[in-house]
N, C-alpha and C. Protein backbone atom coordinates (compact mmCIF):
# COMPACT_ATOMS: atom_id res chain seq x y z
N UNK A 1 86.56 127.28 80.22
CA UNK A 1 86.16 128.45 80.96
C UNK A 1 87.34 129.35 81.29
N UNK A 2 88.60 129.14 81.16
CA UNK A 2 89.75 129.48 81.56
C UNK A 2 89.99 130.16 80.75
N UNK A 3 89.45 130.00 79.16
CA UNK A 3 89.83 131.50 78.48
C UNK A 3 88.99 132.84 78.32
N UNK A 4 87.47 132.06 79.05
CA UNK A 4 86.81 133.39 79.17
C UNK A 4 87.29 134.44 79.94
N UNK A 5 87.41 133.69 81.23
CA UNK A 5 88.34 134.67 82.40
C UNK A 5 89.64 135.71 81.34
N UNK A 6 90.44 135.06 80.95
CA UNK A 6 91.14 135.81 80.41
C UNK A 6 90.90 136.91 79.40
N UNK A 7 89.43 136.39 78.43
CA UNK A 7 88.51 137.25 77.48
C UNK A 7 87.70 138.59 78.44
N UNK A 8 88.12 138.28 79.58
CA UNK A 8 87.14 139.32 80.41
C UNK A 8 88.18 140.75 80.73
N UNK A 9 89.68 140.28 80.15
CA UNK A 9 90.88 141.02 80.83
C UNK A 9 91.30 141.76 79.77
N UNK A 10 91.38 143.27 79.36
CA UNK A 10 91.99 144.25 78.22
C UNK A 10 93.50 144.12 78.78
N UNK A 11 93.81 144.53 80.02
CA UNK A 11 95.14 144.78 80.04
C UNK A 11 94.98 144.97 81.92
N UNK A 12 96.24 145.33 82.38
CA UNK A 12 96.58 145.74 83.83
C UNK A 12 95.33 146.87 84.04
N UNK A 13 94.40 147.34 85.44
CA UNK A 13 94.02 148.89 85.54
C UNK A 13 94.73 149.76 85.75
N UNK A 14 94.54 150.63 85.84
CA UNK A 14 95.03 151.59 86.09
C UNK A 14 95.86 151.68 86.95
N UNK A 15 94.77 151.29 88.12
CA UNK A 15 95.38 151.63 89.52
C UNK A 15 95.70 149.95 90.12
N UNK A 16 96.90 149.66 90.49
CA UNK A 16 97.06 148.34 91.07
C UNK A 16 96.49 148.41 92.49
N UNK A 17 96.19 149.51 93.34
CA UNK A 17 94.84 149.49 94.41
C UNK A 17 94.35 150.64 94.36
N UNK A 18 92.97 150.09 94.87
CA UNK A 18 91.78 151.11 95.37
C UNK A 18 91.35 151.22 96.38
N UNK A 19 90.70 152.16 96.45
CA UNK A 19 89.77 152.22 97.64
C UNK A 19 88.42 153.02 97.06
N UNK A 20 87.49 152.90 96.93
CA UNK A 20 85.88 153.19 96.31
C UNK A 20 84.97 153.63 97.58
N UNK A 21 84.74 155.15 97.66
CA UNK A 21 84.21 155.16 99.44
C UNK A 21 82.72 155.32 99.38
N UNK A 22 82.11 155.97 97.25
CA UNK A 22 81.06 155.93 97.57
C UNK A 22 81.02 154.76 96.44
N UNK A 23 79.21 154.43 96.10
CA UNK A 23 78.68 153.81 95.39
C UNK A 23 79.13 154.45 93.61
N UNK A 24 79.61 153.73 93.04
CA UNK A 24 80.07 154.29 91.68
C UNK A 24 81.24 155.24 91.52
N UNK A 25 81.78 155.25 92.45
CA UNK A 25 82.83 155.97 92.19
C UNK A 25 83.85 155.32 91.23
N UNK A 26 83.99 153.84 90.97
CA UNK A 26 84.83 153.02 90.06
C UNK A 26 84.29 153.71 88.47
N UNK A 27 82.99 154.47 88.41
CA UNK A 27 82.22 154.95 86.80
C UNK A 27 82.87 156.03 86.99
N UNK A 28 83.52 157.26 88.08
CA UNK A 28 83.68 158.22 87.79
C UNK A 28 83.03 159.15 87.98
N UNK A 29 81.95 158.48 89.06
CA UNK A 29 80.70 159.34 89.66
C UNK A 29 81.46 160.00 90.58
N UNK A 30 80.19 161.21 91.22
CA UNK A 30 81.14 162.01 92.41
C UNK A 30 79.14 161.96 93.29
N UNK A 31 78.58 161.13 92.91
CA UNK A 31 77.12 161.15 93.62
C UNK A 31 76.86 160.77 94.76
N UNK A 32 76.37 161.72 95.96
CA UNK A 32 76.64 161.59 97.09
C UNK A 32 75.10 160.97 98.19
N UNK A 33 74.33 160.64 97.38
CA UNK A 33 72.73 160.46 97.76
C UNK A 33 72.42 159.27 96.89
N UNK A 34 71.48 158.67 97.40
CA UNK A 34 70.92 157.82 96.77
C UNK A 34 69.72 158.62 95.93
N UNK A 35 68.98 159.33 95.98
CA UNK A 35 68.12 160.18 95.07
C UNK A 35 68.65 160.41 94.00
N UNK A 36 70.10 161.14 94.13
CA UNK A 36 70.63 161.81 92.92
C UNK A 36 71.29 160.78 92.10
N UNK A 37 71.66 159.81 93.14
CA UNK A 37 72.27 158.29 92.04
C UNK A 37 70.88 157.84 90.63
N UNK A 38 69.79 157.68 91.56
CA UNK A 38 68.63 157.14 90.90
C UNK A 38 68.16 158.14 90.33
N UNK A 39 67.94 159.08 90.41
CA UNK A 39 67.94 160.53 88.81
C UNK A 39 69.07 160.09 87.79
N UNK A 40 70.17 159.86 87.71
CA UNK A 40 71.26 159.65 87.26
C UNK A 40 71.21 158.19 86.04
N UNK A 41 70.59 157.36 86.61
CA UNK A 41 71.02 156.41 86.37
C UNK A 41 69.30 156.49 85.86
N UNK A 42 68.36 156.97 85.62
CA UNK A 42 67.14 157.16 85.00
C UNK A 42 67.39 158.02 83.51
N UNK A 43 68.54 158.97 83.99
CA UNK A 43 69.04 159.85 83.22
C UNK A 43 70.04 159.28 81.92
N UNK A 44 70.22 157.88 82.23
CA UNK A 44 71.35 157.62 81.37
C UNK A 44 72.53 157.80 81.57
N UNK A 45 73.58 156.75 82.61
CA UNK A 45 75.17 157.29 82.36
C UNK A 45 75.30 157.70 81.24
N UNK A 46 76.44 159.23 81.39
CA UNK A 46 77.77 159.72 79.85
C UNK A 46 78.16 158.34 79.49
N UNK A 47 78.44 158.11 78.10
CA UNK A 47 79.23 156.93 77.99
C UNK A 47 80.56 157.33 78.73
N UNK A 48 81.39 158.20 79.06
CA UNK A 48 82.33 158.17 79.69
C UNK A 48 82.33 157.25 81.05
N UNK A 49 81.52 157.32 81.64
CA UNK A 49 81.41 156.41 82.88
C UNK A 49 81.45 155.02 82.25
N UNK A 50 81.29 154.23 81.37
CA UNK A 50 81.67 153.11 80.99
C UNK A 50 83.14 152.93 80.77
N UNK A 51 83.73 154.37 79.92
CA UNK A 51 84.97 154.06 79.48
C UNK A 51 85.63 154.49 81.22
N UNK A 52 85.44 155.21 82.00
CA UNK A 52 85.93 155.13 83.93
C UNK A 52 86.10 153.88 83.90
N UNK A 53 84.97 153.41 83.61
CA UNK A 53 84.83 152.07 84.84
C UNK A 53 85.82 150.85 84.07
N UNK A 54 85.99 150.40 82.69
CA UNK A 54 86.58 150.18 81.62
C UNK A 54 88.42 150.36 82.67
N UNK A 55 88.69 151.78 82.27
CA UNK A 55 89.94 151.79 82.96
C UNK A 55 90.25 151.40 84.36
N UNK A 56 89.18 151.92 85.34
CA UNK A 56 89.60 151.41 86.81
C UNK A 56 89.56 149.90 87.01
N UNK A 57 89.26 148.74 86.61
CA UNK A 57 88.90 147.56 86.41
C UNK A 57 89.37 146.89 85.62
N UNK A 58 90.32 147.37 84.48
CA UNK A 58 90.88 146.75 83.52
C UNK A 58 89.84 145.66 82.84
N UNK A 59 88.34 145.54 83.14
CA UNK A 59 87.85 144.77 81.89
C UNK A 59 87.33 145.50 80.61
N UNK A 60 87.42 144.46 79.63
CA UNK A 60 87.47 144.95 78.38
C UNK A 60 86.13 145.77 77.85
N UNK A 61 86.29 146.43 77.29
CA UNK A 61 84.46 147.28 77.07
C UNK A 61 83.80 145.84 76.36
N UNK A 62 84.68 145.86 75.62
CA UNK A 62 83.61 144.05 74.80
C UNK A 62 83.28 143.36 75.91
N UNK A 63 83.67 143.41 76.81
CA UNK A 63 83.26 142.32 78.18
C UNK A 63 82.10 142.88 78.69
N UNK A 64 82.21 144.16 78.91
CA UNK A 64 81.85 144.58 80.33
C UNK A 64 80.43 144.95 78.94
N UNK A 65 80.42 145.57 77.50
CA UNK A 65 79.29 145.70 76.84
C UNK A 65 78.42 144.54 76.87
N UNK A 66 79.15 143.33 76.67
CA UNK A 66 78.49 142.12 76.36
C UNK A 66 77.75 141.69 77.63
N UNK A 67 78.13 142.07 79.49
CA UNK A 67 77.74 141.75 80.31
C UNK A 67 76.58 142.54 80.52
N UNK A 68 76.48 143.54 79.69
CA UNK A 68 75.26 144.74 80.35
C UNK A 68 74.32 144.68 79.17
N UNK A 69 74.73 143.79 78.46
CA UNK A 69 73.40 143.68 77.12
C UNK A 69 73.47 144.65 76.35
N UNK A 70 74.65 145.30 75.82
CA UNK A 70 75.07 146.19 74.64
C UNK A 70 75.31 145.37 73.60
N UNK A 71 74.32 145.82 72.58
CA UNK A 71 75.30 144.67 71.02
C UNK A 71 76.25 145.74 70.81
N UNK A 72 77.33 145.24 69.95
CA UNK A 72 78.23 146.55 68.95
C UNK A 72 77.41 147.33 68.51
N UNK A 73 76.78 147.01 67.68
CA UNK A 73 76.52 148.25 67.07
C UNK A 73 75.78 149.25 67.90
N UNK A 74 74.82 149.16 69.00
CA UNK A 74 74.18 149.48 69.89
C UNK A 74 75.44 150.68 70.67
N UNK A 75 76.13 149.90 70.90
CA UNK A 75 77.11 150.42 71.76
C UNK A 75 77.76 151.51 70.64
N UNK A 76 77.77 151.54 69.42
CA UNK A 76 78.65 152.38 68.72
C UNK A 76 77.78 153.46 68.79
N UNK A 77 76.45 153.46 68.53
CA UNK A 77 75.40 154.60 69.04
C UNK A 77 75.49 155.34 70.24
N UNK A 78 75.68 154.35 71.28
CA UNK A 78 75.76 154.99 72.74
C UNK A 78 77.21 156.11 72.84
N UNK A 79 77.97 155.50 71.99
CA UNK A 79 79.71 156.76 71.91
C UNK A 79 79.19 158.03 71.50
N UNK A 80 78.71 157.29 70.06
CA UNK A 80 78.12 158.78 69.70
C UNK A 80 77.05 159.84 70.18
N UNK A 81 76.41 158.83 70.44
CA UNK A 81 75.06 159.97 70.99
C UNK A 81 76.14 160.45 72.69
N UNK A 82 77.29 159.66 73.39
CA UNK A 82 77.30 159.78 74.56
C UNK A 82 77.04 159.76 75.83
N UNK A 83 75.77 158.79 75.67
CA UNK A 83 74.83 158.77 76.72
C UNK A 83 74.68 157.28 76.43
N UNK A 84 74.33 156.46 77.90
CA UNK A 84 73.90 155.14 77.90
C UNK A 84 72.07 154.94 78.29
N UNK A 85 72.07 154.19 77.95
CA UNK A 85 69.99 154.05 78.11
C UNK A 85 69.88 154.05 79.42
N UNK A 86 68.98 154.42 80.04
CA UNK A 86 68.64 153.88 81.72
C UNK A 86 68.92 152.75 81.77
N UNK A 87 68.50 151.65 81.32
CA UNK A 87 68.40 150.26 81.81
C UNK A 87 70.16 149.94 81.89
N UNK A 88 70.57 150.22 80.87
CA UNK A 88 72.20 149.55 80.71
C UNK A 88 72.79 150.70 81.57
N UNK A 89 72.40 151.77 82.17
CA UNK A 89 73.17 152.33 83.23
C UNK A 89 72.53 151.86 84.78
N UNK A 90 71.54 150.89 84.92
CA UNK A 90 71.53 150.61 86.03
C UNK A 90 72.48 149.38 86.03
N UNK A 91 72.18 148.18 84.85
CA UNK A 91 73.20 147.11 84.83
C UNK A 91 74.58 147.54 85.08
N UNK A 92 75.29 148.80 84.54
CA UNK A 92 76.47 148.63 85.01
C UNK A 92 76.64 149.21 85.87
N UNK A 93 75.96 149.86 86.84
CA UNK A 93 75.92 150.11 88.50
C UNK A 93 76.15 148.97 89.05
N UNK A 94 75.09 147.86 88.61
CA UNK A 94 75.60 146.67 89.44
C UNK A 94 76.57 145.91 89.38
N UNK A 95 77.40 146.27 87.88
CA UNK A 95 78.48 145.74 88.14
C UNK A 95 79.63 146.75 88.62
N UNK A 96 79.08 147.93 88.93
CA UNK A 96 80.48 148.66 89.51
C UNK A 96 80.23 148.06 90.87
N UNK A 97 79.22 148.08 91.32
CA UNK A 97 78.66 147.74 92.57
C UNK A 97 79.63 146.73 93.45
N UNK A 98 79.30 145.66 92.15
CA UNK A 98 80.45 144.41 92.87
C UNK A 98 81.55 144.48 92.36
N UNK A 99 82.01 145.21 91.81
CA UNK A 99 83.44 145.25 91.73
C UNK A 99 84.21 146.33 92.36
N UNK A 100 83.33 146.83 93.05
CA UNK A 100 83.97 147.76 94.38
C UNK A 100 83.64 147.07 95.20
N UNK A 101 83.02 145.90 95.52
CA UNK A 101 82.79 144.96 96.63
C UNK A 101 83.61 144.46 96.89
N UNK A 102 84.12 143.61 95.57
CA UNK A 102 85.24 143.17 95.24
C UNK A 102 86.65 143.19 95.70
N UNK A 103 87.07 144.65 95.38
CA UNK A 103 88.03 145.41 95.70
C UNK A 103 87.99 145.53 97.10
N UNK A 104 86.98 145.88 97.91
CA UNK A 104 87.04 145.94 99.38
C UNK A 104 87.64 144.89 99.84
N UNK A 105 87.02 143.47 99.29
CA UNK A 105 87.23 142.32 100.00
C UNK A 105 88.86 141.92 100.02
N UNK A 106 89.00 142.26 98.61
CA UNK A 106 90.46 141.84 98.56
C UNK A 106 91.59 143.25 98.67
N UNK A 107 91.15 144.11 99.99
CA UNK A 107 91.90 144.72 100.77
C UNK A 107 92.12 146.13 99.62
N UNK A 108 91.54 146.81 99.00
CA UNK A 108 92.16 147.61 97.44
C UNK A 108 93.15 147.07 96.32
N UNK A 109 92.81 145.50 96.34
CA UNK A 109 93.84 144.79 95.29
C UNK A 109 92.55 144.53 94.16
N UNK A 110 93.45 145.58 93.01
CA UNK A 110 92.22 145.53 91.90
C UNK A 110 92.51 144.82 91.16
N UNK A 111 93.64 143.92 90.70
CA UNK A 111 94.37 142.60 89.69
C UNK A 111 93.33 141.33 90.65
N UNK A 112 93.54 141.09 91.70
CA UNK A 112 92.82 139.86 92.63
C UNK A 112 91.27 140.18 92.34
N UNK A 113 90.93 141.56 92.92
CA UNK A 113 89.49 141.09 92.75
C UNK A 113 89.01 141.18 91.20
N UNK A 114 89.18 141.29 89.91
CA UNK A 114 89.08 141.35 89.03
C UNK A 114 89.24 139.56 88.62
N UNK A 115 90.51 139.51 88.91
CA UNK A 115 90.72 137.67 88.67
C UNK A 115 89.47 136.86 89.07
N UNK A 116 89.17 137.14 90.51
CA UNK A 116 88.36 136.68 91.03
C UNK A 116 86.95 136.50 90.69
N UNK A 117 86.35 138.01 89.65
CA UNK A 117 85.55 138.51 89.12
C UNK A 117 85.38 137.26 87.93
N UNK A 118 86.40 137.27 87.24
CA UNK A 118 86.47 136.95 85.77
C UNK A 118 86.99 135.26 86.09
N UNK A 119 86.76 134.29 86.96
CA UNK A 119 87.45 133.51 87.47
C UNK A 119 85.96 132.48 87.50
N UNK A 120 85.27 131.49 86.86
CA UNK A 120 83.95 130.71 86.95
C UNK A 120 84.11 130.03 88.50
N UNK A 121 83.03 130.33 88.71
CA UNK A 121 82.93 129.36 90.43
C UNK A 121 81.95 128.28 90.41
N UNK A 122 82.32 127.40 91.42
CA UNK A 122 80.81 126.12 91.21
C UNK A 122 80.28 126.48 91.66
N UNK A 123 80.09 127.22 92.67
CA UNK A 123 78.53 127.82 93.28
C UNK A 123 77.82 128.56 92.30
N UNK A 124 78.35 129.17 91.39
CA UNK A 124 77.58 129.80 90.56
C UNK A 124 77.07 128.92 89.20
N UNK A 125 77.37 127.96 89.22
CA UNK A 125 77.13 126.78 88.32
C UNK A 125 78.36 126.98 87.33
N UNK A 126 79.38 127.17 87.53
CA UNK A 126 80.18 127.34 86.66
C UNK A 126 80.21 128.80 85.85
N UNK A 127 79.78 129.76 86.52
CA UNK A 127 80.11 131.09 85.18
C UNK A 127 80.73 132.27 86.15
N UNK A 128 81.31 132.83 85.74
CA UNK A 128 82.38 134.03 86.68
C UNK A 128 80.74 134.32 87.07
N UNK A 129 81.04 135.20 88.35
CA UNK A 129 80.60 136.59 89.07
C UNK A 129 80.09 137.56 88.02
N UNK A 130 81.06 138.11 87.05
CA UNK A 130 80.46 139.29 86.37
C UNK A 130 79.47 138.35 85.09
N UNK A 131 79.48 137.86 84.53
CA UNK A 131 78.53 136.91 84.03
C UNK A 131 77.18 136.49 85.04
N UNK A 132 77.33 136.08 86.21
CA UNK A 132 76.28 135.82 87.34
C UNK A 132 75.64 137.06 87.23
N UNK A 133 76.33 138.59 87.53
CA UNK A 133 75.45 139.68 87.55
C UNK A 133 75.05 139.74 87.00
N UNK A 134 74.34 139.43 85.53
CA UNK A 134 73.83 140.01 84.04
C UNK A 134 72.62 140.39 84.62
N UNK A 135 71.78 139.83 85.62
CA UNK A 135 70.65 140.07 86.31
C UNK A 135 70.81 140.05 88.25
N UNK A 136 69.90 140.59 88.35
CA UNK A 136 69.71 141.15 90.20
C UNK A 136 69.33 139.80 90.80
């Protein structure tokens, strides 16, 4: 399990801390309502908000595709067309969700809560956090 954690990691983020004040702001959102989130996310994230969230988080798009139920080739569609389906833009709400949770907990340290993220726990029967999210 010790090399998935590491399979979950592209490189350092961006930012070695954060602070995330609304919901999605780690995608690159600027959405200030819950109405306009849920238009949004009915609407299909830009694929850009994957590649946001990608950089603020340092996990790998193969990770973070494979956690939200993107195949490759699926995902090579979504670049091009630019737009993500509703469903795979609510999944990765929930994982911006907790990984700005994340980040809170561990004070704006985005290397810790990411580790932590990508890190299998026994409460979860053995599978990281972002693996646990695949579902609500």
């Amino acid at each position: 399990m010790a090399s998935q954690a590491k399979a979950l990691r592209l490189g350092p983020p961006a930012h070695a801390t954060a602070r995330f004040k609304r919901t999605g702001e780690s995608l690159g959102l600027t959405i200030d309502t819950v109405p306009d989130l849920i238009r949004e996310v009915m609407r299909g994230f830009s694929y850009k908000a994957l590649i946001a969230f990608e950089t603020n988080s340092g996990v790998s798009l193969q990770a973070l595709a494979e956690t939200i139920g993107i195949p490759e080739r699926t995902l090579a569609r979504r670049r091009a067309a630019g737009r993500l389906a509703p469903e795979e833009s609510e999944r990765l709400l929930r994982l911006s969700s907790i990984f700005e949770k994340a980040v809170e907990l561990f004070e704006g340290d985005v290397s810790s809560a990411v580790h932590w993220l990508a890190a299998p726990k026994r409460a979860l029967e053995n599978q990281t956090p972002l693996q646990y999210a695949r579902t609500e």
